[in-house]
Structure formats: C-alpha cells, structure tokens
Protein backbone atom coordinates (compact mmCIF):
# COMPACT_ATOMS: atom_id res chain seq x y z
CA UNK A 1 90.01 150.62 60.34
CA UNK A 2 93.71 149.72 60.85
CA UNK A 3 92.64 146.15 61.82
CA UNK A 4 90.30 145.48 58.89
CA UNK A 5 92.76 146.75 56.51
CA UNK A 6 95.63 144.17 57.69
CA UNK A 7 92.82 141.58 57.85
CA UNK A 8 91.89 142.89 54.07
CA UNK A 9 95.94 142.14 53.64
CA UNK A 10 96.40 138.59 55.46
CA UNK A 11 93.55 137.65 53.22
CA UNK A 12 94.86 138.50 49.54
CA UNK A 13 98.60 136.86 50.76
CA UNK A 14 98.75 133.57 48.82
CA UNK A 15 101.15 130.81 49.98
CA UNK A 16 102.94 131.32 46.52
CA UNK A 17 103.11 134.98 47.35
CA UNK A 18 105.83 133.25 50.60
CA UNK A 19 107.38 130.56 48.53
CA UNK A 20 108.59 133.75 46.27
CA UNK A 21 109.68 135.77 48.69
CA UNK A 22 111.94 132.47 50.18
CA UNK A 23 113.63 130.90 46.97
CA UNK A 24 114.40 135.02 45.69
CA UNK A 25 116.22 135.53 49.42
CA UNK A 26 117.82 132.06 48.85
CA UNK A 27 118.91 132.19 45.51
CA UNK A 28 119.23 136.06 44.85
CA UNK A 29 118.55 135.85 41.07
CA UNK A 30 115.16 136.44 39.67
CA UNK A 31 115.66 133.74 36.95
CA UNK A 32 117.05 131.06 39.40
CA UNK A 33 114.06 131.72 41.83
CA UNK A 34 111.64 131.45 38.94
CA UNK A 35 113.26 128.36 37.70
CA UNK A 36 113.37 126.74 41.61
CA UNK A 37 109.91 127.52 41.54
CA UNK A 38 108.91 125.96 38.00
CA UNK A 39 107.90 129.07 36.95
CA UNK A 40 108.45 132.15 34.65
CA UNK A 41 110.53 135.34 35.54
CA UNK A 42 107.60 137.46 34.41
CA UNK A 43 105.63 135.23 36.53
CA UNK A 44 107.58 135.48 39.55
CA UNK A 45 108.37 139.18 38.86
CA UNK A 46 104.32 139.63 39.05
CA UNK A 47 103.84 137.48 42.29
CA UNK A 48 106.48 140.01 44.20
CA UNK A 49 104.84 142.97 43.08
CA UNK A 50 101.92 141.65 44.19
CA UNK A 51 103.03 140.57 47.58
CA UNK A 52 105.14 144.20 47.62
CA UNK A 53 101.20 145.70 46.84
CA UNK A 54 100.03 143.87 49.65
CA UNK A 55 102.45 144.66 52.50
CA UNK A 56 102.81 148.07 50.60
CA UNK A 57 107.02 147.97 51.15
CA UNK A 58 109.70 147.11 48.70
CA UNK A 59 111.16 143.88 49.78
CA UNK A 60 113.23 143.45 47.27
CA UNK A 61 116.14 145.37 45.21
CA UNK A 62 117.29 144.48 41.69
CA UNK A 63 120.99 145.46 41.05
CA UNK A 64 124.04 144.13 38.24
CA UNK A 65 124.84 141.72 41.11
CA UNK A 66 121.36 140.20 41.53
CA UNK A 67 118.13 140.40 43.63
CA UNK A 68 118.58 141.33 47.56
CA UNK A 69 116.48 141.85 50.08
CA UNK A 70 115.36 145.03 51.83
CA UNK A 71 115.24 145.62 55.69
CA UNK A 72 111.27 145.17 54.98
CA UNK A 73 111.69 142.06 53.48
CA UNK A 74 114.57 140.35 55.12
CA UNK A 75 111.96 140.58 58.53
CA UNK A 76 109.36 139.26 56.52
CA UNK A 77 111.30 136.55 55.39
CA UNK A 78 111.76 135.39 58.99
CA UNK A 79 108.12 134.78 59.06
CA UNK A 80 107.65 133.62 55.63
CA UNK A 81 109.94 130.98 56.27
CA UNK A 82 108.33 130.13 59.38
CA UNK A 83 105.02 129.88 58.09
CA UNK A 84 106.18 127.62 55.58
CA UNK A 85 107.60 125.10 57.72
CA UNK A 86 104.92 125.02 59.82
CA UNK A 87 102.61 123.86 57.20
CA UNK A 88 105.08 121.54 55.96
CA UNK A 89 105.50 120.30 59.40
CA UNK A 90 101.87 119.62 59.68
CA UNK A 91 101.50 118.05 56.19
CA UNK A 92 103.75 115.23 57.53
CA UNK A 93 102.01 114.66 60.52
CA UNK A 94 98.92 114.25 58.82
CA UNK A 95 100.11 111.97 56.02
CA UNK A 96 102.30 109.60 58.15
CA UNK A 97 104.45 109.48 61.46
CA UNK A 98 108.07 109.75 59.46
CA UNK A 99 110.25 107.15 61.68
CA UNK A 100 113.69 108.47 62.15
CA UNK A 101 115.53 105.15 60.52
CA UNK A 102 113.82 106.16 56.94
CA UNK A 103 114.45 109.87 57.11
CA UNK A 104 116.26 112.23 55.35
CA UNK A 105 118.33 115.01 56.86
CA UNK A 106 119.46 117.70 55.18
CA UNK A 107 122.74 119.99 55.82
CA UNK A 108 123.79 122.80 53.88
CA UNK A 109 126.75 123.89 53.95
CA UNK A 110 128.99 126.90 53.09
CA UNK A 111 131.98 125.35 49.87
CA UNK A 112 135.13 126.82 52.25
CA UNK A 113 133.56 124.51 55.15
CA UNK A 114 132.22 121.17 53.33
CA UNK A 115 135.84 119.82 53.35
CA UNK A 116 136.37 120.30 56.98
CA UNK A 117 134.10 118.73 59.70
CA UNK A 118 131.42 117.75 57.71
CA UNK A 119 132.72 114.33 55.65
CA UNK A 120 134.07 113.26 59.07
CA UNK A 121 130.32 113.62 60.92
CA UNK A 122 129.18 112.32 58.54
CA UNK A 123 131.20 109.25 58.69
CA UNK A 124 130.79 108.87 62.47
CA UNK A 125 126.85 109.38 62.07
CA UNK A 126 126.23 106.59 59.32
CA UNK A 127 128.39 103.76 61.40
CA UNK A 128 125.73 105.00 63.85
CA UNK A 129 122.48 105.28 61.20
CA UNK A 130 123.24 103.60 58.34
CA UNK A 131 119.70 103.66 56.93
CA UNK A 132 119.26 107.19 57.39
CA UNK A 133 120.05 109.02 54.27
CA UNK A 134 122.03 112.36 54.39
CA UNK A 135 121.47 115.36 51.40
CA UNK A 136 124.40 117.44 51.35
CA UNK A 137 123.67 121.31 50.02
CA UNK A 138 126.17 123.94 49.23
CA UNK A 139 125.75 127.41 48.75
CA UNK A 140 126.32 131.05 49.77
CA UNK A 141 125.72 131.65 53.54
CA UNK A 142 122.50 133.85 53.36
CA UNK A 143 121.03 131.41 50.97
CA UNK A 144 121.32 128.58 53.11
CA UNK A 145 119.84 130.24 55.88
CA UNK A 146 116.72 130.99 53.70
CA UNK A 147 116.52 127.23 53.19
CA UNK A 148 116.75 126.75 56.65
CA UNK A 149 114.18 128.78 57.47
CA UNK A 150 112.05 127.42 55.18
CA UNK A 151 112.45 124.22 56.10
CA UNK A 152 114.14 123.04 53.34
CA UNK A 153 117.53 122.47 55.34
CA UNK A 154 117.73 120.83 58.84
CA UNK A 155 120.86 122.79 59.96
CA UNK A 156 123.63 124.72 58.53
CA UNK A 157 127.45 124.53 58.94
CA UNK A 158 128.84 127.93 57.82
CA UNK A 159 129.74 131.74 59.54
CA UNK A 160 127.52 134.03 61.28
CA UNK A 161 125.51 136.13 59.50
CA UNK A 162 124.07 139.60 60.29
CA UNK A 163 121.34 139.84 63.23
CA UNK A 164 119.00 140.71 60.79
CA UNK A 165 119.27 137.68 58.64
CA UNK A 166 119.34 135.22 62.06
CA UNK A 167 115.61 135.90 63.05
CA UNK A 168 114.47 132.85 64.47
CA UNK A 169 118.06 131.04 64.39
CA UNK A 170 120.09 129.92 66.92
CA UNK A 171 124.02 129.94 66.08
CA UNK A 172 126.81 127.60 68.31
CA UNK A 173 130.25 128.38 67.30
CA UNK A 174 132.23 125.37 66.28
CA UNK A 175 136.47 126.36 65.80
CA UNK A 176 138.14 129.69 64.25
CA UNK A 177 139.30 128.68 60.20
CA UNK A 178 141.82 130.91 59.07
CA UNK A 179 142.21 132.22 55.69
CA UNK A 180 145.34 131.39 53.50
CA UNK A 181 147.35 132.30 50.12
CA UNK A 182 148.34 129.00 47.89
CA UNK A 183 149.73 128.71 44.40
CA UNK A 184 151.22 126.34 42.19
CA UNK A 185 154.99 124.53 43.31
CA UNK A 186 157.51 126.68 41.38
CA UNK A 187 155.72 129.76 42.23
CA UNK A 188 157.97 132.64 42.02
CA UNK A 189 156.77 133.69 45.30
CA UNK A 190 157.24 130.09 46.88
CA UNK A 191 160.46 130.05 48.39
CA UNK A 192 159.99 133.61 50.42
CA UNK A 193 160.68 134.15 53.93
CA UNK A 194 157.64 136.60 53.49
CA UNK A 195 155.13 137.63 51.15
CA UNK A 196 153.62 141.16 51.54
CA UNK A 197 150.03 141.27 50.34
CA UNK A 198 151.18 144.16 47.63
CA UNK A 199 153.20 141.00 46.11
CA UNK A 200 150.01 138.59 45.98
CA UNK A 201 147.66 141.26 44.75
CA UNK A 202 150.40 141.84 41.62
CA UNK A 203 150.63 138.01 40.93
CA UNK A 204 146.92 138.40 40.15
CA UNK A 205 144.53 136.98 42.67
CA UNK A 206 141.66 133.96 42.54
CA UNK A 207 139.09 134.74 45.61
CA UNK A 208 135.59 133.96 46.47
CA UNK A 209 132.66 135.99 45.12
CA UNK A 210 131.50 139.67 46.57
CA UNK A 211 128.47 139.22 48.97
CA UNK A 212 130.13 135.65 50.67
CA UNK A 213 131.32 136.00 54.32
CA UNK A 214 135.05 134.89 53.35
CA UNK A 215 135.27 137.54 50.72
CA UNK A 216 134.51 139.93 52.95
CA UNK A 217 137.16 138.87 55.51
CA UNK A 218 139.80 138.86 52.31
CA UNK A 219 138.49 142.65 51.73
CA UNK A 220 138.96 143.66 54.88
CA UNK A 221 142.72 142.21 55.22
CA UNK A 222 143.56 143.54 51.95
CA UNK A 223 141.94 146.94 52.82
CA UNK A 224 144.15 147.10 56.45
CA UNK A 225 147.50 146.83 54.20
CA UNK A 226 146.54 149.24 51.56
CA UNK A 227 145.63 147.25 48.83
CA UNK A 228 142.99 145.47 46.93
CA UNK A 229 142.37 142.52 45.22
CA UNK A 230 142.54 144.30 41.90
CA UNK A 231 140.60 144.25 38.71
CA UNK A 232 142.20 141.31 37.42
CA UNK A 233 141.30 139.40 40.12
CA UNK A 234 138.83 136.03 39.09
CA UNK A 235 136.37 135.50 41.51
CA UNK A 236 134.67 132.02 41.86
CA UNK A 237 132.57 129.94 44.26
CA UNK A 238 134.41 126.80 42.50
CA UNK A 239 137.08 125.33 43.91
CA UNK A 240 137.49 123.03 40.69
CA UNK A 241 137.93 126.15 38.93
CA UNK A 242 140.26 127.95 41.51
CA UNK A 243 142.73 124.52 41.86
CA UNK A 244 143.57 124.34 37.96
CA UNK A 245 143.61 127.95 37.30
CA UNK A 246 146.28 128.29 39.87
CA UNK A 247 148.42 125.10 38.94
CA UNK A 248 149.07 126.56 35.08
CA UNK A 249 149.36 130.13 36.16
CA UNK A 250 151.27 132.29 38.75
CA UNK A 251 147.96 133.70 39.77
CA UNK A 252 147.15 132.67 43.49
CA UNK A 253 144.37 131.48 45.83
CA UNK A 254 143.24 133.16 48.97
CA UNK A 255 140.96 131.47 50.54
CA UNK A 256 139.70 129.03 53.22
CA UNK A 257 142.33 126.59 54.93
CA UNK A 258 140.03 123.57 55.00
CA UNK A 259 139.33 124.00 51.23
CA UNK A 260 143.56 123.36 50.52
CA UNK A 261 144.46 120.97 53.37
CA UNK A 262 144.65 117.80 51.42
CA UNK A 263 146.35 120.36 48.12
CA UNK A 264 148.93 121.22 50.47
CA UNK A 265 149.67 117.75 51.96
CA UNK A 266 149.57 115.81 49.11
CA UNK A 267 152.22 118.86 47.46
CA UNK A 268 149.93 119.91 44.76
CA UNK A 269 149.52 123.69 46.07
CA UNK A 270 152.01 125.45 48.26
CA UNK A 271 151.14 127.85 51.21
CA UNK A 272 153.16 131.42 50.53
CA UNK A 273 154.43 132.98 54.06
CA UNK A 274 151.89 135.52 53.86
CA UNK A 275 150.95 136.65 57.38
CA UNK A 276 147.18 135.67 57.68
CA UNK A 277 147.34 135.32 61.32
CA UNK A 278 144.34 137.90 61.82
CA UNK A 279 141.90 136.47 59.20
CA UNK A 280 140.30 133.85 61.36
CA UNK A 281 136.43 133.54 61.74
CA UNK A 282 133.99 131.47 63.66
CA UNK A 283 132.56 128.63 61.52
CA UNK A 284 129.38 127.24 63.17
CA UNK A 285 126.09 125.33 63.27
CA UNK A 286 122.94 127.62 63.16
CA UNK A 287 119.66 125.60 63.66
CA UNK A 288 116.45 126.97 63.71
CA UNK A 289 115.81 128.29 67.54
CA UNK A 290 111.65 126.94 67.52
CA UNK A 291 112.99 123.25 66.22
CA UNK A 292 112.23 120.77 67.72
CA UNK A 293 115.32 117.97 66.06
CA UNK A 294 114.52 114.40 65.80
CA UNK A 295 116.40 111.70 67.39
CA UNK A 296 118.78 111.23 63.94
CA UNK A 297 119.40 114.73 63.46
CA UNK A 298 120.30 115.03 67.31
CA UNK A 299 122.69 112.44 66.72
CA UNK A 300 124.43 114.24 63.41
CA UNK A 301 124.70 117.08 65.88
CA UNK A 302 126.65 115.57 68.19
CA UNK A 303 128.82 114.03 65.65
CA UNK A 304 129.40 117.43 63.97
CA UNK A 305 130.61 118.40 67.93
CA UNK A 306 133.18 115.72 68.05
CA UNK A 307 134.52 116.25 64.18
CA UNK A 308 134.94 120.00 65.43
CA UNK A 309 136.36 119.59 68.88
CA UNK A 310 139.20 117.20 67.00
CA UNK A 311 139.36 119.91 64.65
CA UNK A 312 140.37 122.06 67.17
CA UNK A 313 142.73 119.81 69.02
CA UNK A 314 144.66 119.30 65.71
CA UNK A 315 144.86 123.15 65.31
CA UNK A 316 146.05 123.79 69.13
CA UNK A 317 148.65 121.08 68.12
CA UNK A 318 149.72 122.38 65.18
CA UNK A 319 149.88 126.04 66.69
C-alpha cells in the first residue's frame, strides 16, 4: 500500500510543481518567485500547497523577512533541482550538439566576491575563448546555489553554505577574505591608533543584509566584543548605496575587503584600525558534484585557480 501511494504521489507532481519549489528557495520572496516564473502570487501560492499536499510536509515558511525553506524542503530541493537539469540536459542533446566556441557559461557570484577573482578570470579566459560568451549573476549565497542546482548557473564563486543546502555540490576553497571597517577621509575615527568596535557601532553602521554569510560573520565579531550593530544600523546588498552613504556621513562600512580595495587605493574610503584579524572566511567555487563541465567551462575553472592563487600570493605579501 505504501508503494502505490508514493506511486499515486510521483504521479500528481507536475514539473511546475519543481520549478516552484526552485525559484521560491532561490529568490526567497513569494512575489519575486511568482514574477521569475511569469506567474501570479496566488498562483504560485496554490502550486506549493499543492506540491506541500502531495509530499504531505511543509516545505516552506513565510516570515516578515521572506519565504525559507524547511528541513523537508531544502532535501527536496536537492532533487528538484536535479531533476530539472536533467531534463534540461537532455532537451539540448536532442535539439542540437551545443559546440563549446558558441556557448554560454554562467557564474554567479556572491556581491562581496565579484570584485575579487572573478573580473581577472575572466580576463584570462576570453584572451583564451573569445567567442564564448560569459553571464555574470549576483546574489545571496543560498540563492545562487538554488540556481546551480537547477541548472541555471554553471558554478558559483561565494562561501560555504550549510551541509544541508550543499546536497549534490562539491565545494574547493579558493583564499581566506577578511572583513574590514571603511569610512569617508576626515572621519573622526580616521586618524586612531585603534578603533574599538563599541566606537564603530556608535558612529552608526552600514552592513550587509541578515540571512547573507558575511553578515553573519559581522554578528558574530560584534557579538564576541559585546556589542551589536544597533538599530540604526542600514543594511544593504548595494555597494552603490553603501559607498555614497558613507562618503556624506560619519556612518561606516563593514564589510568585505575585495568590495573596498580599489576605494581604499584610489583614497576615496579609509580603512579604521579596527582589529578584524579573526573575521576571515573561505571564499570558494562550489560546482555541482554529478557535472560533467565542458571543455570552456573547464578552462574558466582553471583561470578562476590562477586569479585566486595570485590572490593569495598578494595577501602572503602584504601580510
């Protein structure tokens, strides 16, 4: 009876039933995952209940923050995502043989990492591919990795997520990226020998949103030394935003050293002497682990390699 009723359920799951499940994991708002979809909210509201009938779990939670995934539904996602590529995968062997000199590859990438390795790979790769076209995405780390597993993304440069989220992923650390506190020049705290974290949190702080792997490392060293970002803290995935809201207030800007490297050589932002030593995470390149990468995106790979081991070198020399 057990059998028949999970053949009863394999049978009422529609592919839309998947493609709903993916874009809500990837975009974590109901509305944005409707409108990805070219659909309604109501609409995409009644394909999850639907798909939540059929499994007979809640996959998903609605909260002020947005739409996340349950335990239930962050495994099924792993397969959702699977099956979808699978069939995409299949699609394009049927139409046509894709050569490698007229594809596209597409990289998402986390905003704190896009400025590092990835315009320099992709500089190395095109003197080496020019014909191959390269589609840059940025987003929020579990997002991307929804893409990826749907098949959407080729490979992703950004942090580590949680084991649950890397079913079916395979994740190669690249180098450590530390996290720092900028403001404007003439910044009252600019010319300290040391800035306790107390002292940034007053100024009023610019960070990256809840939920984002960087935010949580800024948490957690705020946390350690007693303090918290505080409510008047702005928090903001653009770095736009960030750079000129800093440069006409005294408000300042914790957050990813790649993102400020070029602010702080060309003089534009300053680095406070706030000790940020411990704040370093692993940035990396997760690919999906059953993948079989063509020729071009085995060369991007290697080129992403190279950018990062330089990467490294320059840090070790600058240490």
């Amino acid at each position: 009876m057990q059998e028949h009723g999970i053949s009863m359920g394999l049978g009422r799951i529609k592919l839309r039933h998947l493609q709903c499940l993916v874009a809500i994991a990837a975009y974590r708002q109901m509305g944005k995952a409707a409108d990805a979809l070219g659909i309604s909210q109501p609409a995409i509201s009644k394909t999850l209940a639907e798909l939540e009938d059929v499994v007979q779990a809640q996959l998903v939670v609605r909260g002020k923050r947005g739409a996340s995934l349950t335990d239930k539904g962050r495994v099924l996602l792993g397969y959702a995502g699977s099956s979808l590529r699978t069939l995409r995968e299949g699609l394009d062997h049927v139409s046509s043989a894709v050569r490698d000199d007229a594809a596209v590859i597409a990289i998402g990438t986390l905003p704190t990492v896009a400025p590092t390795i990835g315009p320099q790979a992709a500089s190395l790769f095109k003197r080496q591919w020019p014909s191959v076209r390269l589609s840059v995405h940025t987003g929020v780390n579990a997002g991307l990795l929804a893409l990826l597993k749907q098949g959407e993304l080729d490979l992703v440069l950004g942090r580590v997520a949680e084991p649950s989220e890397m079913l079916g992923l395979s994740y190669e650390h690249l180098y450590e990226e530390p996290v720092v506190v900028v403001a404007r020049p003439g910044h009252p705290l600019a010319r300290a020998r040391r800035v306790e974290p107390e002292e940034i949190a007053a100024c009023g702080m610019v960070v990256p949103l809840p939920g984002t792997a960087i935010r949580h490392t800024i948490d957690s060293y705020m946390v350690r030394h007693g303090v918290g970002v505080g409510r008047e803290a702005i928090e903001t995935l653009s770095d736009a935003f960030a750079r000129s809201y800093v440069a006409h207030t005294d408000a300042v800007w914790m957050i990813a050293l790649g993102v400020v490297e070029h602010d702080l050589r060309a003089g534009s932002l300053v680095r406070l002497a706030c000790d940020t030593q411990h704040t370093s995470a692993s940035v990396g390149l997760t690919l999906r682990s059953d993948a079989v990468p063509s020729h071009a995106v085995r060369a991007l790979i290697e080129c992403i390699r190279a950018a990062a081991a330089q990467r490294r070198e320059q840090a070790e020399g600058n240490a």
